[in-house]
Protein backbone atom coordinates (compact mmCIF):
# COMPACT_ATOMS: atom_id res chain seq x y z
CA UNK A 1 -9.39 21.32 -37.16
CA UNK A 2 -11.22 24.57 -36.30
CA UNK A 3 -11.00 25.61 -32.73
CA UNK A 4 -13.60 27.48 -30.87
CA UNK A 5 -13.46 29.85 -27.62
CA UNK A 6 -15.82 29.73 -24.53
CA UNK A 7 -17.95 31.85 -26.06
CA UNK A 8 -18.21 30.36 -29.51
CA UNK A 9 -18.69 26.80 -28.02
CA UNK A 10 -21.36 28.15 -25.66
CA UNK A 11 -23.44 29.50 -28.36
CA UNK A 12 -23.01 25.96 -30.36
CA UNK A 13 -24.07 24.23 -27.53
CA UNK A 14 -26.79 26.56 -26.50
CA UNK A 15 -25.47 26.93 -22.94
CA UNK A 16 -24.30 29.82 -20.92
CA UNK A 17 -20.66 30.29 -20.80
CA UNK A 18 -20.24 29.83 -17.30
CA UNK A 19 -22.09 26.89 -17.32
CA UNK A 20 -19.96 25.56 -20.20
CA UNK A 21 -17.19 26.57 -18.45
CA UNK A 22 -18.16 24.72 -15.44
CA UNK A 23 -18.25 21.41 -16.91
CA UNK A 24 -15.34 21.50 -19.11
CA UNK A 25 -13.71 22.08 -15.59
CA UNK A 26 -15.49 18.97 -14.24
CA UNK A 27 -14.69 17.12 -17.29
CA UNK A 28 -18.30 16.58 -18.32
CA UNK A 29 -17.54 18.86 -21.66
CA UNK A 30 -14.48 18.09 -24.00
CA UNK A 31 -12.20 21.00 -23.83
CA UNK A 32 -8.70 22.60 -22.31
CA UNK A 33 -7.67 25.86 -20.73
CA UNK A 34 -4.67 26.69 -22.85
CA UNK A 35 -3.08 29.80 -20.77
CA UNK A 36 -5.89 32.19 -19.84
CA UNK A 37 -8.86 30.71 -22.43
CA UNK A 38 -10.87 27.49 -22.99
CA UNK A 39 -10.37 25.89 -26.62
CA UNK A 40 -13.07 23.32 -27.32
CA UNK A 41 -12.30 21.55 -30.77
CA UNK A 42 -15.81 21.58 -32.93
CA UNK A 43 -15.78 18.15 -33.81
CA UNK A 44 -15.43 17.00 -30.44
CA UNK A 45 -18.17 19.09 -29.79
CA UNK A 46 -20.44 17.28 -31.86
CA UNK A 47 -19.32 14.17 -30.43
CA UNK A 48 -20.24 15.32 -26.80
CA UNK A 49 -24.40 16.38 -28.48
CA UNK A 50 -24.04 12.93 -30.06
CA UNK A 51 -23.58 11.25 -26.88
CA UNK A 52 -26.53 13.05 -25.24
CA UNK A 53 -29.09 11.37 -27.45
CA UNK A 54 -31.22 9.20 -25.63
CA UNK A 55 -30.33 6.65 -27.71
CA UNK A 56 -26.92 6.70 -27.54
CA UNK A 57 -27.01 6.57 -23.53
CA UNK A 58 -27.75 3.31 -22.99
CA UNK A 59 -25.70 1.79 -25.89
CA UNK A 60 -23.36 -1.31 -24.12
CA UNK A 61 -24.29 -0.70 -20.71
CA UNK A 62 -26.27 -2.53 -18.54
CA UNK A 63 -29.89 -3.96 -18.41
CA UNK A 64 -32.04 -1.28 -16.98
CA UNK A 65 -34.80 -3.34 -16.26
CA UNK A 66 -35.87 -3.66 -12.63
CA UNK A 67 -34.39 -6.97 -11.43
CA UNK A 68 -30.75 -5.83 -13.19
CA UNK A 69 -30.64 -2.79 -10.83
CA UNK A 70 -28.64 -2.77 -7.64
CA UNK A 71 -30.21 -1.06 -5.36
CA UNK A 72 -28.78 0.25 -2.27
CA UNK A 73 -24.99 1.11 -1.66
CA UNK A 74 -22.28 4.20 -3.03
CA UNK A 75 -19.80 4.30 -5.46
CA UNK A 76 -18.31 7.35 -4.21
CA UNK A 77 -14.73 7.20 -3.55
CA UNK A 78 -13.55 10.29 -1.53
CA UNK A 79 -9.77 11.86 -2.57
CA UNK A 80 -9.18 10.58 0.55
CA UNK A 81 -9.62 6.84 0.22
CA UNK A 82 -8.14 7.31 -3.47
CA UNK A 83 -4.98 8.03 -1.89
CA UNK A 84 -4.70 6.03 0.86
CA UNK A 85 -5.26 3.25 -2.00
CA UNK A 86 -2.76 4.38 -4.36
CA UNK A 87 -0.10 4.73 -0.82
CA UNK A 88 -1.47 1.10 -0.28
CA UNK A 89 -2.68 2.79 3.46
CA UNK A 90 -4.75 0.49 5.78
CA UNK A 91 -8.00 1.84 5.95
CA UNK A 92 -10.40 2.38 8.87
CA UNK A 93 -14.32 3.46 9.37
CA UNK A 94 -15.11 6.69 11.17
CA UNK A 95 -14.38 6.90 14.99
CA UNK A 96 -17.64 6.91 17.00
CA UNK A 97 -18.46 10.03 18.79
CA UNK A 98 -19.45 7.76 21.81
CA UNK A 99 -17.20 5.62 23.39
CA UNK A 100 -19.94 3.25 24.69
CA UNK A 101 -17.35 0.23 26.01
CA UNK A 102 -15.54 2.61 28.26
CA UNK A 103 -16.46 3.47 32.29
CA UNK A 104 -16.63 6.58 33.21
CA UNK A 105 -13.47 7.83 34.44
CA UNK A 106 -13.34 9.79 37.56
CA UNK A 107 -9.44 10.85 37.49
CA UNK A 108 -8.89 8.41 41.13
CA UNK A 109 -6.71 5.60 40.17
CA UNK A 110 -8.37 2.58 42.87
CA UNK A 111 -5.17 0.14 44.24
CA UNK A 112 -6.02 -3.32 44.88
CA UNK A 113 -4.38 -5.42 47.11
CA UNK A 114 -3.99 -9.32 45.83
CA UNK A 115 -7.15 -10.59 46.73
CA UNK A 116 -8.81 -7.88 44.81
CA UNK A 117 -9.80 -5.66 47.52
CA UNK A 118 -9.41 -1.90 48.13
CA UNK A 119 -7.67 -1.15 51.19
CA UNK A 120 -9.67 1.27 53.48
């Protein structure tokens, strides 16, 4: 199978080379940095154009109508959370940058005697 360079694949896809170069590093665009260069195989190429077609995009997935969608919510999962899952880490939300069940502490520690009172 006929392998093409950056800039050979570029021109195929009609795309700037950085740009193609960009999402081959996302993994958007079918391709691999072998030492210093990025191969992209032709036919898998054509495979990624195919796949753009409007009517290849919807092909097995879901409903798009408007009482199918889920509105609301992310899917997002930070490198963060991805590896606290794969250490099997508990998780936890955000701290709070207020601490809004604590008293203001004024560095005096009060004694009480044992009927609750401070002694004078």
């Amino acid at each position: 199978m006929p392998t093409l360079d950056l800039i050979a694949a570029a021109k195929m896809l009609g795309m700037h080379k950085n740009t193609l170069q960009a999402r081959a590093k996302a993994g958007d665009v079918p391709g691999a940095k072998i030492g210093k260069e990025w191969r992209f195989i032709a036919v898998d190429l054509l495979a990624y154009v195919r796949a753009q077609y409007p009517a290849n995009k919807n092909k097995g997935g879901p409903c798009r109508s408007i009482r199918a969608v889920k509105h609301g919510g992310s899917t997002f999962v930070t490198k963060a959370e991805e590896f606290d899952a794969a250490l099997g880490l508990p998780t936890s939300g955000r701290r709070s940058a207020f601490m809004t069940n604590s008293r203001p502490n004024s560095g005096l520690k009060l004694v009480m005697d044992e009927h609750g009172k401070t002694p004078a």
